[in-house]
PDB file of N, CA and C in Angstrom:
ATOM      1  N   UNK A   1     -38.167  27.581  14.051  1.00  0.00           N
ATOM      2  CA  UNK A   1     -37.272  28.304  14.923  1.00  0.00           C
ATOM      3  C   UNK A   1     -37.710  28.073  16.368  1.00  0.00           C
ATOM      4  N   UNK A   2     -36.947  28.202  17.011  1.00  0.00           N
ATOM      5  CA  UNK A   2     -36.750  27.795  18.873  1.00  0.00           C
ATOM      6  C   UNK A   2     -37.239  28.837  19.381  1.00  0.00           C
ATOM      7  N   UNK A   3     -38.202  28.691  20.260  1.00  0.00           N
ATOM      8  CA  UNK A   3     -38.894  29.773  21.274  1.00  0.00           C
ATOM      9  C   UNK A   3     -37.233  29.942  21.960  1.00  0.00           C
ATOM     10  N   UNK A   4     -37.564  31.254  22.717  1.00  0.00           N
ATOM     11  CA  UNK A   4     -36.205  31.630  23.503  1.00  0.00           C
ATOM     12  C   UNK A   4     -36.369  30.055  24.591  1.00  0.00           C
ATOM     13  N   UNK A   5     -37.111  29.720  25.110  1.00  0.00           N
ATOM     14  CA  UNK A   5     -37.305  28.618  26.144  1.00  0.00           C
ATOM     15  C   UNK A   5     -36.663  27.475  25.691  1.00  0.00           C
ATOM     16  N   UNK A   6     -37.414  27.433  24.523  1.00  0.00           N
ATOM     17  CA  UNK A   6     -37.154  26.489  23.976  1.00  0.00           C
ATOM     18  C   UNK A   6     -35.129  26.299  23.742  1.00  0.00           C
ATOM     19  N   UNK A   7     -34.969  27.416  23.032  1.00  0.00           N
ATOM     20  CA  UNK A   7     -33.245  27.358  23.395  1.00  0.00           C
ATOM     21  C   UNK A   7     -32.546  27.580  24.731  1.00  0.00           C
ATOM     22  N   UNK A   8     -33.126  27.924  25.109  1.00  0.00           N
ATOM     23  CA  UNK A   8     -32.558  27.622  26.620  1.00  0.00           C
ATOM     24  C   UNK A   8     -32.669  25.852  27.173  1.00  0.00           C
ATOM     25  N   UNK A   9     -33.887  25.343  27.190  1.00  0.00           N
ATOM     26  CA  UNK A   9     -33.931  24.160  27.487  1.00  0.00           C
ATOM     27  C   UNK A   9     -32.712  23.211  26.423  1.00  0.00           C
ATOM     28  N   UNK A  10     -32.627  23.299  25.554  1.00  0.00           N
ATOM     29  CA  UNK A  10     -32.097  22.524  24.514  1.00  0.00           C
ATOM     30  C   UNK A  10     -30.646  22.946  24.864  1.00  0.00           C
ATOM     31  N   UNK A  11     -30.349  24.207  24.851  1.00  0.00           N
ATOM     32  CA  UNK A  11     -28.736  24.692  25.989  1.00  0.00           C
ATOM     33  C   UNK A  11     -28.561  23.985  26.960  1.00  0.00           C
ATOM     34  N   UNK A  12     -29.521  23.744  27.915  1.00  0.00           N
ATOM     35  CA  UNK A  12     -29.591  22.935  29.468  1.00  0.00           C
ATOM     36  C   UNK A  12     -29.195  21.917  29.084  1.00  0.00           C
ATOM     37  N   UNK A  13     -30.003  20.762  28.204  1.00  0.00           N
ATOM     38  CA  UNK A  13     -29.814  19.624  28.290  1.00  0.00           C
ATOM     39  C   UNK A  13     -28.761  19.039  27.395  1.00  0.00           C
ATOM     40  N   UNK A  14     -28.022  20.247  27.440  1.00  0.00           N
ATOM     41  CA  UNK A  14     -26.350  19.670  26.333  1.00  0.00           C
ATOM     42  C   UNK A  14     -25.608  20.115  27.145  1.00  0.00           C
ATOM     43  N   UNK A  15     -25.510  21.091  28.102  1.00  0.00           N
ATOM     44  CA  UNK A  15     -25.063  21.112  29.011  1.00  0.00           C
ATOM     45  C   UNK A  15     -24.480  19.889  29.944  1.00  0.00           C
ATOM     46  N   UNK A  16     -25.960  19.684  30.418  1.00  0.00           N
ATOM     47  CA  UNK A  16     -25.912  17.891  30.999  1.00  0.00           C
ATOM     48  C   UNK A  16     -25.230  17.334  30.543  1.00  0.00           C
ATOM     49  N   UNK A  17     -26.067  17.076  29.501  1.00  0.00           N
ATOM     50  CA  UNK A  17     -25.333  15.677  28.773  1.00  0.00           C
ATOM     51  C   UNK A  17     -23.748  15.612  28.479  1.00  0.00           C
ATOM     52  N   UNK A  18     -23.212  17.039  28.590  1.00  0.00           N
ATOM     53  CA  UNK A  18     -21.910  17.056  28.114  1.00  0.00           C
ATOM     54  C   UNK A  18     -21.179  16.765  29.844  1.00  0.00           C
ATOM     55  N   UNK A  19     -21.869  17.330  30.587  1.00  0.00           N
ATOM     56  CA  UNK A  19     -21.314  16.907  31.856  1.00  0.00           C
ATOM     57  C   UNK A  19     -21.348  15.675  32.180  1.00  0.00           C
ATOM     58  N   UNK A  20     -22.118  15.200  31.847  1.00  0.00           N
ATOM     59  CA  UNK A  20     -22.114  13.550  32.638  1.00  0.00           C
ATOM     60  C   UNK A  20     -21.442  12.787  31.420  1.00  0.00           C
ATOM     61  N   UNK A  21     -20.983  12.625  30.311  1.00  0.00           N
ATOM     62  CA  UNK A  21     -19.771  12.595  28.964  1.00  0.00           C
ATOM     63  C   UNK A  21     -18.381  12.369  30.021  1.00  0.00           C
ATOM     64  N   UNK A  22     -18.134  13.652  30.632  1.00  0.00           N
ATOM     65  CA  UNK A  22     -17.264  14.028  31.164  1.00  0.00           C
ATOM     66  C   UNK A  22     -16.827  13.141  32.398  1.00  0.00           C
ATOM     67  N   UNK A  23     -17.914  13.359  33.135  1.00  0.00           N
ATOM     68  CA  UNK A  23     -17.951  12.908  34.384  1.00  0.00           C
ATOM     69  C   UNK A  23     -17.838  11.628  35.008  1.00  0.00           C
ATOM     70  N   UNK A  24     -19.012  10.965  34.257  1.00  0.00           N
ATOM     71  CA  UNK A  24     -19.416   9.459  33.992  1.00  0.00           C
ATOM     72  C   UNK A  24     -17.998   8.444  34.340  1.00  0.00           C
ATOM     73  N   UNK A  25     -16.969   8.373  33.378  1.00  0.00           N
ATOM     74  CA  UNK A  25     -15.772   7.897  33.684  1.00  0.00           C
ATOM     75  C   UNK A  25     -15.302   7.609  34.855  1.00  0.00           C
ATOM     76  N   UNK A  26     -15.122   8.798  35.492  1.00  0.00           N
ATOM     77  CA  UNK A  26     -14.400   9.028  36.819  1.00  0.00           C
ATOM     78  C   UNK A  26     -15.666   8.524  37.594  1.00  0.00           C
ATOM     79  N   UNK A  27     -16.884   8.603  37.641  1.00  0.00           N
ATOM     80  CA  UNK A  27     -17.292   8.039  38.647  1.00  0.00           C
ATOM     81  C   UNK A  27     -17.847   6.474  38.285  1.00  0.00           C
ATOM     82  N   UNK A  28     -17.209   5.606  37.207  1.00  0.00           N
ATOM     83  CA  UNK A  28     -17.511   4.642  37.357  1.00  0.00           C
ATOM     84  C   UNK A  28     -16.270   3.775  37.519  1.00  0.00           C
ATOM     85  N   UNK A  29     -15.091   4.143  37.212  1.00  0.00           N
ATOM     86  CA  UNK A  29     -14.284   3.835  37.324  1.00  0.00           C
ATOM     87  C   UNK A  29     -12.868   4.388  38.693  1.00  0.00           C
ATOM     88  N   UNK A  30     -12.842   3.917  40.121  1.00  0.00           N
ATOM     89  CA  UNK A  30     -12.433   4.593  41.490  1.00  0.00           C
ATOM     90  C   UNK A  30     -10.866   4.410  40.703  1.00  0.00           C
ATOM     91  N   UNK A  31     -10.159   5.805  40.999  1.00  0.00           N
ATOM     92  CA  UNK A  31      -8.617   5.689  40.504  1.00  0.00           C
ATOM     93  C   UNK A  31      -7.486   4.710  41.362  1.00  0.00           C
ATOM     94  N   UNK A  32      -8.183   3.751  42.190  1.00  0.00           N
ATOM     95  CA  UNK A  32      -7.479   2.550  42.838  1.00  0.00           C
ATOM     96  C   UNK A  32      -7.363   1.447  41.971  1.00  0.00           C
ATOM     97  N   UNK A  33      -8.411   1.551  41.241  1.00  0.00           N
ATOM     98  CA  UNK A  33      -8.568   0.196  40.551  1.00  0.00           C
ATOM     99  C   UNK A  33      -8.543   0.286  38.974  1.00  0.00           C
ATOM    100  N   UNK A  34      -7.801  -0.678  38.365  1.00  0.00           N
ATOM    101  CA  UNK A  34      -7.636  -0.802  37.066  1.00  0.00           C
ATOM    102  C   UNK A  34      -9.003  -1.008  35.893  1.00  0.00           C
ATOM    103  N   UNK A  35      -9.394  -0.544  34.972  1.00  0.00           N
ATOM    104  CA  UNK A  35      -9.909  -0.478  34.721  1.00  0.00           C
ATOM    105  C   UNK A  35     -10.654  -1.862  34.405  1.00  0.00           C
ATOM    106  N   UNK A  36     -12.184  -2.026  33.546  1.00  0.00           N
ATOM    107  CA  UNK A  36     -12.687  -4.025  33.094  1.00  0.00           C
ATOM    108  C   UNK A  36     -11.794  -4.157  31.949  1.00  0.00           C
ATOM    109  N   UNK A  37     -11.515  -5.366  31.751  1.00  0.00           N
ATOM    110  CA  UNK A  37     -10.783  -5.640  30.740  1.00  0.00           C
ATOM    111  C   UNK A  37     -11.453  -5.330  29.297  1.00  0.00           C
ATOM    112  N   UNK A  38     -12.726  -5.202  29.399  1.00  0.00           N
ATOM    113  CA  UNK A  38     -13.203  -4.865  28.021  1.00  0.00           C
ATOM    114  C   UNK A  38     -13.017  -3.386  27.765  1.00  0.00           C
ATOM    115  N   UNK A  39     -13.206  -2.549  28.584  1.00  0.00           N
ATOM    116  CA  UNK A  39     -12.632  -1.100  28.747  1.00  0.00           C
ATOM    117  C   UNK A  39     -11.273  -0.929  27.955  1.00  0.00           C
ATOM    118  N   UNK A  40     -10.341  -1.326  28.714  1.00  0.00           N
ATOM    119  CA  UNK A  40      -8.841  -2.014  27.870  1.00  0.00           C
ATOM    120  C   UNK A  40      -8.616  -2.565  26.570  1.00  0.00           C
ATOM    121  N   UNK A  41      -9.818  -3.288  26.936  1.00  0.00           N
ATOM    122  CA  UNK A  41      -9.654  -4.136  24.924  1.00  0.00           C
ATOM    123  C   UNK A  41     -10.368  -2.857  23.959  1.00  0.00           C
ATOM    124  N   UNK A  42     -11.233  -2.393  24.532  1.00  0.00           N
ATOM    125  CA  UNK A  42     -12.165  -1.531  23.632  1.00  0.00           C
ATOM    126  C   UNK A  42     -10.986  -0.217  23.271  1.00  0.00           C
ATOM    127  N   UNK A  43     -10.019   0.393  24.152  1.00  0.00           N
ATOM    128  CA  UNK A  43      -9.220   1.388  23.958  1.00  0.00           C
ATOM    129  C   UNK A  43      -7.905   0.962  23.099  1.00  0.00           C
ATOM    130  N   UNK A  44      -7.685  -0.176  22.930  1.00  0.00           N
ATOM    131  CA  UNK A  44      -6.588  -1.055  21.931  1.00  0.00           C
ATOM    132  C   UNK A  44      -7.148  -1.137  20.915  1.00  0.00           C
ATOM    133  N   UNK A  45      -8.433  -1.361  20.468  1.00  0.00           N
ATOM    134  CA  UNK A  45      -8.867  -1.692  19.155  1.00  0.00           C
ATOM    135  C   UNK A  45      -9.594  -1.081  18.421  1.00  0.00           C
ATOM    136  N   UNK A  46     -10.388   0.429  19.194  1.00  0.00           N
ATOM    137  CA  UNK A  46     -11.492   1.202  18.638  1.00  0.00           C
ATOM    138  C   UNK A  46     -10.512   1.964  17.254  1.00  0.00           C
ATOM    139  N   UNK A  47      -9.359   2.698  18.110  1.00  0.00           N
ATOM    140  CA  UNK A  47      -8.417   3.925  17.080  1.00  0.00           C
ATOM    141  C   UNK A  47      -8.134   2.979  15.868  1.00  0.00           C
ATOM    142  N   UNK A  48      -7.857   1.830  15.883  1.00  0.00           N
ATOM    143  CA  UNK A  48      -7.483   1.317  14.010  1.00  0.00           C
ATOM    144  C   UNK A  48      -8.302   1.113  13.703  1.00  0.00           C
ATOM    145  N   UNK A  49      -9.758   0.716  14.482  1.00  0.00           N
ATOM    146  CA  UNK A  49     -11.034   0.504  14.103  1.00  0.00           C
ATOM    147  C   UNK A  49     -11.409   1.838  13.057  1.00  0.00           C
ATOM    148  N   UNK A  50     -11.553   2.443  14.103  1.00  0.00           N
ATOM    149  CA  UNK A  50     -12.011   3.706  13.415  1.00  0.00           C
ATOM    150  C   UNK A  50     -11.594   4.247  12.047  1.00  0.00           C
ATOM    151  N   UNK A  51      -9.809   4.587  12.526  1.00  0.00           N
ATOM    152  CA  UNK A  51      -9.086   4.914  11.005  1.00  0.00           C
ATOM    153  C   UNK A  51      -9.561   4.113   9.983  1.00  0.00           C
ATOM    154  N   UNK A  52      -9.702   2.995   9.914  1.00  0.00           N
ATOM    155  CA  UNK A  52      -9.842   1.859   8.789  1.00  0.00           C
ATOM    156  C   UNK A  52     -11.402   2.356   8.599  1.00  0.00           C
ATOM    157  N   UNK A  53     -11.992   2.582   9.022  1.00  0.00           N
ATOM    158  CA  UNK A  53     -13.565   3.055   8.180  1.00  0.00           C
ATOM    159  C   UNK A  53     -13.873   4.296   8.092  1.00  0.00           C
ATOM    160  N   UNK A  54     -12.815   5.609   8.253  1.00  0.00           N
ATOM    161  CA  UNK A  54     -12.452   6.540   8.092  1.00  0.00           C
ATOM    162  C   UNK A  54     -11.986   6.748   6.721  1.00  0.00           C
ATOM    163  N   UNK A  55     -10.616   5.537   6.277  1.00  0.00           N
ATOM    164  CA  UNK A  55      -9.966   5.248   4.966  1.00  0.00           C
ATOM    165  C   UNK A  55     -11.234   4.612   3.998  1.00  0.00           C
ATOM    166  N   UNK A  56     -12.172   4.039   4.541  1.00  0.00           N
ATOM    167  CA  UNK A  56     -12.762   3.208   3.376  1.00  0.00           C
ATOM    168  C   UNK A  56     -13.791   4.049   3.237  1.00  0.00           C
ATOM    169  N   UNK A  57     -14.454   5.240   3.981  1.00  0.00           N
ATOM    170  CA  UNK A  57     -15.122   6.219   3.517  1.00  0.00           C
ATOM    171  C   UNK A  57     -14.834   7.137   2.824  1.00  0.00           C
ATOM    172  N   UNK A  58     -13.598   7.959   3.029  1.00  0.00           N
ATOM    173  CA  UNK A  58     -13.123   8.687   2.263  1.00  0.00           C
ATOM    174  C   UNK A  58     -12.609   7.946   0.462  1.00  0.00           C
ATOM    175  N   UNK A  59     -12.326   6.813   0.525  1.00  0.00           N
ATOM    176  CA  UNK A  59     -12.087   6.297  -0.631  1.00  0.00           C
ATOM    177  C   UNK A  59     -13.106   5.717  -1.796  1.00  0.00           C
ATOM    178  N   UNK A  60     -14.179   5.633  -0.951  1.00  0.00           N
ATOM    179  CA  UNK A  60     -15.845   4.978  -1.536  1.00  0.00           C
ATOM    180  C   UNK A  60     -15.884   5.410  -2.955  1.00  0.00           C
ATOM    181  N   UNK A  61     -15.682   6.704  -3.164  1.00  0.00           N
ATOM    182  CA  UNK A  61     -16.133   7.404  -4.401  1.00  0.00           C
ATOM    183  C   UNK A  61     -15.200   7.319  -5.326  1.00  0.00           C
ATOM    184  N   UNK A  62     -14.425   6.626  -5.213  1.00  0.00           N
ATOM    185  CA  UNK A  62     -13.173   7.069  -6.151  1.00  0.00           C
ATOM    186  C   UNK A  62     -13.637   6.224  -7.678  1.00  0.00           C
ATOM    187  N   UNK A  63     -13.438   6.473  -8.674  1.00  0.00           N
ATOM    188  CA  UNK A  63     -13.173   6.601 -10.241  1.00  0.00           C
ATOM    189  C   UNK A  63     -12.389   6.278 -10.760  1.00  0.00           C
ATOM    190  N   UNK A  64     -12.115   4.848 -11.306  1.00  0.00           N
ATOM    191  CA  UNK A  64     -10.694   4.556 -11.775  1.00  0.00           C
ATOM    192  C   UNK A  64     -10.448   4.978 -13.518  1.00  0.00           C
ATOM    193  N   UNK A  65     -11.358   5.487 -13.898  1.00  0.00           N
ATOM    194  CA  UNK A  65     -11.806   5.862 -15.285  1.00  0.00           C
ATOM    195  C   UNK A  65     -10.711   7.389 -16.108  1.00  0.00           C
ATOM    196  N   UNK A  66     -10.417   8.084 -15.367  1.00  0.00           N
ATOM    197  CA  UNK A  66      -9.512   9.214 -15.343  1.00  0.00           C
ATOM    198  C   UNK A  66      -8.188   8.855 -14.195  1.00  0.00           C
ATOM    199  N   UNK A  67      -6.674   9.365 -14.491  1.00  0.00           N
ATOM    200  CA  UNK A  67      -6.162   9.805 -13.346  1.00  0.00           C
ATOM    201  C   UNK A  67      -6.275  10.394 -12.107  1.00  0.00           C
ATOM    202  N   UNK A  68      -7.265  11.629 -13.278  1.00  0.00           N
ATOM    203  CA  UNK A  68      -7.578  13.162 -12.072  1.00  0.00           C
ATOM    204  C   UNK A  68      -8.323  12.502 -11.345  1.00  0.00           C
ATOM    205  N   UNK A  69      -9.325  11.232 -11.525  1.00  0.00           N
ATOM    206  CA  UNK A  69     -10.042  10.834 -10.193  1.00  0.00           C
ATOM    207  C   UNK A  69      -9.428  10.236  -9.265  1.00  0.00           C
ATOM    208  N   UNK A  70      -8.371   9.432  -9.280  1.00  0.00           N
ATOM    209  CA  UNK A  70      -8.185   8.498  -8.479  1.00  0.00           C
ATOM    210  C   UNK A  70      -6.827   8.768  -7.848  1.00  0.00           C
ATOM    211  N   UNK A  71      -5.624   9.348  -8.608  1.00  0.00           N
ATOM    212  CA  UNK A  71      -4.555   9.769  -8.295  1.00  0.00           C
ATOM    213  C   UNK A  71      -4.069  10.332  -7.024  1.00  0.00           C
ATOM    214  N   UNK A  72      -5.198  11.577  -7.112  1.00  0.00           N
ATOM    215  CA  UNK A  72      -4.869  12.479  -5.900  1.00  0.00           C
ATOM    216  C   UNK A  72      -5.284  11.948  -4.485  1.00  0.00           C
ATOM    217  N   UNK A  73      -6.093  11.180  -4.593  1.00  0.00           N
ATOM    218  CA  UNK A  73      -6.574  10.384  -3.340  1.00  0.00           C
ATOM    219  C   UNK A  73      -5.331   9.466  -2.743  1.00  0.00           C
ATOM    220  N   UNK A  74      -4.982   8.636  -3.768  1.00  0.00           N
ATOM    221  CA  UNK A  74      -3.993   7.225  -3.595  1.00  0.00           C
ATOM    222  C   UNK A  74      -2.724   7.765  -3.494  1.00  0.00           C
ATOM    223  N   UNK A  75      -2.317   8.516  -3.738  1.00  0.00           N
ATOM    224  CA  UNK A  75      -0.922  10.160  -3.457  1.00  0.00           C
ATOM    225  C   UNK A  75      -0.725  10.068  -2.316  1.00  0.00           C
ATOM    226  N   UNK A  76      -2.160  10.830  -1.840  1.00  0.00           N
ATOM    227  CA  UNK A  76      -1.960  11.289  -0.461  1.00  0.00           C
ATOM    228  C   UNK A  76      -2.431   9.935   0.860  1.00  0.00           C
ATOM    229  N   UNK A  77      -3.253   9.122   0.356  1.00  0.00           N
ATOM    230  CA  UNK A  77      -3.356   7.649   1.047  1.00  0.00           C
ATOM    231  C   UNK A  77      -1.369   7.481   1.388  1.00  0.00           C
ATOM    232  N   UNK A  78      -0.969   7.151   0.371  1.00  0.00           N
ATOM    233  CA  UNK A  78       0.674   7.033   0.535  1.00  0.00           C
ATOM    234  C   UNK A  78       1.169   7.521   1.197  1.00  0.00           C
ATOM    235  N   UNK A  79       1.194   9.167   1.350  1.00  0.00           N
ATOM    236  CA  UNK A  79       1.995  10.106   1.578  1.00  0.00           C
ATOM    237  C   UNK A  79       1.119   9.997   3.357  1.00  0.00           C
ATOM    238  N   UNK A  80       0.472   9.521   3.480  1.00  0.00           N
ATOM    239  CA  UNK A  80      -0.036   9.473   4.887  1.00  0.00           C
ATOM    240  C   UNK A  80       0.359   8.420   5.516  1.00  0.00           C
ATOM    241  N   UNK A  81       0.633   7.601   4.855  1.00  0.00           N
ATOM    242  CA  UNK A  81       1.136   5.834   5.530  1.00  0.00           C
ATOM    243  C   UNK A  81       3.099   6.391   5.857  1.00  0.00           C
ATOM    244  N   UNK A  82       2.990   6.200   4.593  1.00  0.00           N
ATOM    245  CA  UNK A  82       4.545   6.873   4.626  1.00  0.00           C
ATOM    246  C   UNK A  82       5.276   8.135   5.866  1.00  0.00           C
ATOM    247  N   UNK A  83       4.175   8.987   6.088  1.00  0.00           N
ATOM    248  CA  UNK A  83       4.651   9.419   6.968  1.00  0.00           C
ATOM    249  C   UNK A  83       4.304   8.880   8.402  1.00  0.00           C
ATOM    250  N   UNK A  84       3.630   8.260   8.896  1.00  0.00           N
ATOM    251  CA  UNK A  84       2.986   7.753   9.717  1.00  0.00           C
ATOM    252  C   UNK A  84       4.076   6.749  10.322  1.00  0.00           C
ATOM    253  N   UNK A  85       4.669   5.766   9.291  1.00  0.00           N
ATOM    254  CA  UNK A  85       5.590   5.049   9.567  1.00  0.00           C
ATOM    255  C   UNK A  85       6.886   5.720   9.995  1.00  0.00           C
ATOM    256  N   UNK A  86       7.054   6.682   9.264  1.00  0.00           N
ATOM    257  CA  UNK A  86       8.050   7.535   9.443  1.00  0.00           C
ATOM    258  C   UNK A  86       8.512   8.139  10.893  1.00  0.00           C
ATOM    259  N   UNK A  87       7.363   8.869  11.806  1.00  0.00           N
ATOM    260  CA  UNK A  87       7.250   9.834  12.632  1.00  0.00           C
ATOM    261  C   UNK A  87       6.253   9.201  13.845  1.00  0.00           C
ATOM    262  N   UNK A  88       5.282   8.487  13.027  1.00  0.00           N
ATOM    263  CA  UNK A  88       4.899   8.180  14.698  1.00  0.00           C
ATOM    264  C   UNK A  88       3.929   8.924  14.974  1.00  0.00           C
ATOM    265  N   UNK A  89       3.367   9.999  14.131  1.00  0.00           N
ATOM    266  CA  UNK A  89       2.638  10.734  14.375  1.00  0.00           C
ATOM    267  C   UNK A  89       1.396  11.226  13.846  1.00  0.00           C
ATOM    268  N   UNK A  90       0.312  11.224  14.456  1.00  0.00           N
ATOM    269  CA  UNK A  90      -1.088  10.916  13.850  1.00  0.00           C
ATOM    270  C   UNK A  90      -1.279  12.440  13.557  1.00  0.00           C
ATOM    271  N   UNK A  91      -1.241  13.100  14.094  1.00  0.00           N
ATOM    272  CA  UNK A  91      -1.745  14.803  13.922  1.00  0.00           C
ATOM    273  C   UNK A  91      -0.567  15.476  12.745  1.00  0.00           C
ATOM    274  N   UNK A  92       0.573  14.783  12.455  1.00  0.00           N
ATOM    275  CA  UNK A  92       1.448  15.333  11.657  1.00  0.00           C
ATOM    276  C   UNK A  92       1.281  14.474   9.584  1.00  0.00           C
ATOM    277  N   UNK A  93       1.119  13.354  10.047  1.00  0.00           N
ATOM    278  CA  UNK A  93       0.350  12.212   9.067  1.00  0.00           C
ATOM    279  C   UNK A  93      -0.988  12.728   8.351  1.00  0.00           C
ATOM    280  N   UNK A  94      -2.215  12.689   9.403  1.00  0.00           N
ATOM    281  CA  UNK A  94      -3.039  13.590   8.363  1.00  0.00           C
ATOM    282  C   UNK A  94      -2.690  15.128   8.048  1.00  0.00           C
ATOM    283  N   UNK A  95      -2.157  15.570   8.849  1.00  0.00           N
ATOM    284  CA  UNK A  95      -2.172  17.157   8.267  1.00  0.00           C
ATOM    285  C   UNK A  95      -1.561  17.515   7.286  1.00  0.00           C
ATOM    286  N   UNK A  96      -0.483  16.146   7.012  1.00  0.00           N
ATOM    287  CA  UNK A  96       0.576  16.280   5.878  1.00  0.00           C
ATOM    288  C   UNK A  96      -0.337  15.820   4.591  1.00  0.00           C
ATOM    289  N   UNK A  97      -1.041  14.628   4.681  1.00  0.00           N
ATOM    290  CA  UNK A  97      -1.728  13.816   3.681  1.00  0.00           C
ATOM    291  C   UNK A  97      -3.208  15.120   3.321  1.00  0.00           C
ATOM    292  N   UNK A  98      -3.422  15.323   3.753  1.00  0.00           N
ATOM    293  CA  UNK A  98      -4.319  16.360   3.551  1.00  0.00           C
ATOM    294  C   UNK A  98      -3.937  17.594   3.005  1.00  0.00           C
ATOM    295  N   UNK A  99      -2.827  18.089   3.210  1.00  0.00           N
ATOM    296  CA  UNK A  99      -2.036  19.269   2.535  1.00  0.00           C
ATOM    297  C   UNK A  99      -2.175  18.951   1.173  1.00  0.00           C
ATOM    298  N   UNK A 100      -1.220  17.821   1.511  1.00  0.00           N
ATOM    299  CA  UNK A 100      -0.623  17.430  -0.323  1.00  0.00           C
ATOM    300  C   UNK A 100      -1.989  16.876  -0.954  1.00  0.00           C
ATOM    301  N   UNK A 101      -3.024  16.482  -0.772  1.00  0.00           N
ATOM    302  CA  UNK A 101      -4.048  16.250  -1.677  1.00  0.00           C
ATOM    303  C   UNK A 101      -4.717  17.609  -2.128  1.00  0.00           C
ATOM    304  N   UNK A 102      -4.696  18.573  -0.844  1.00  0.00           N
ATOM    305  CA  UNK A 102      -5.398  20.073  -1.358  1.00  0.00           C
ATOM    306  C   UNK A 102      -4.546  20.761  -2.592  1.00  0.00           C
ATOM    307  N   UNK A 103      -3.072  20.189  -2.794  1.00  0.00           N
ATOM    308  CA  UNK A 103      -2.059  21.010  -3.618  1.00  0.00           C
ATOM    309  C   UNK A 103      -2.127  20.269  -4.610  1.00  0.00           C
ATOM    310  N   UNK A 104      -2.346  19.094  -4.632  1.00  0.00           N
ATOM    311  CA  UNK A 104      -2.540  18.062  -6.130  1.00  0.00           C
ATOM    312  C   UNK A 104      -3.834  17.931  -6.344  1.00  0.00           C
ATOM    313  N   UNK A 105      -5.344  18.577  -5.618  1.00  0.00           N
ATOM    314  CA  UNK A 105      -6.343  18.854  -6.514  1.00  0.00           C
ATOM    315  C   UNK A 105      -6.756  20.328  -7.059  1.00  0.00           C
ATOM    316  N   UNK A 106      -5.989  21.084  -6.755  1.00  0.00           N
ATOM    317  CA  UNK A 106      -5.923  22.647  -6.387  1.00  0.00           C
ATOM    318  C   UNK A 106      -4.747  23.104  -8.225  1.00  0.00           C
ATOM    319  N   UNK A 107      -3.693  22.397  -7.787  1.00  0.00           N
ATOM    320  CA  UNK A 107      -2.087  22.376  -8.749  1.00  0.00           C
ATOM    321  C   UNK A 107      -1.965  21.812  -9.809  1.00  0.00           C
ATOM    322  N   UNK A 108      -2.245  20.259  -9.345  1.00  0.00           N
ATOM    323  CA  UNK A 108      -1.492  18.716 -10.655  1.00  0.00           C
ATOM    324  C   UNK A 108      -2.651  18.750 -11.531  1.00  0.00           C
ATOM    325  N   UNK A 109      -3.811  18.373 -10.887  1.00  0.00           N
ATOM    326  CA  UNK A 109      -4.894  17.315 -11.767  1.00  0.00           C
ATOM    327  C   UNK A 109      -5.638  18.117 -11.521  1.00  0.00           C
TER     328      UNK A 109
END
């Protein structure tokens, strides 16, 4: 357990660190000038980056040995693409794909 100091210091220096997170940006980048092109490339390619090893983590465990293992996952994999294509919308896509897997491991299987 943390001396009171001790949590205080460890408060301080997340503090910081969350400020200069913040900050950092704006002062390396002057709002006259367009950003480096790798900046640009890195903001085009990180978000599918990410999703795609987001999808292959959440799927790692799956069990093709039963339905009940594998079903409810590959359901809602669908039901997330499907809507995604649909709407356009990332916050409406998982919240939907995530519903329907809590109701088909909760309900179906």
């Amino acid at each position: 357990m943390l001396s009171t100091g001790g949590a205080i210091a460890a408060i301080g220096v997340m503090a910081v660190v969350t400020f200069l997170t913040r900050a950092l940006p704006f002062l390396l980048f002057d709002r006259g000038n367009t950003p480096p092109k790798i900046i640009l490339y890195l903001g085009r390619v990180l978000p599918p980056a990410i999703i795609a090893m987001l999808i292959v983590y959440c799927l790692k465990d799956i069990s093709f040995l039963q339905a009940a293992n594998w079903a409810p996952q590959l359901i809602s994999v669908g039901a997330v693409v499907a809507l995604h294509l649909w709407l356009h919308n990332n916050l409406v896509s998982i919240f939907g794909g995530t519903v329907l897997y809590m109701i088909l491991i909760q309900a179906v299987f």
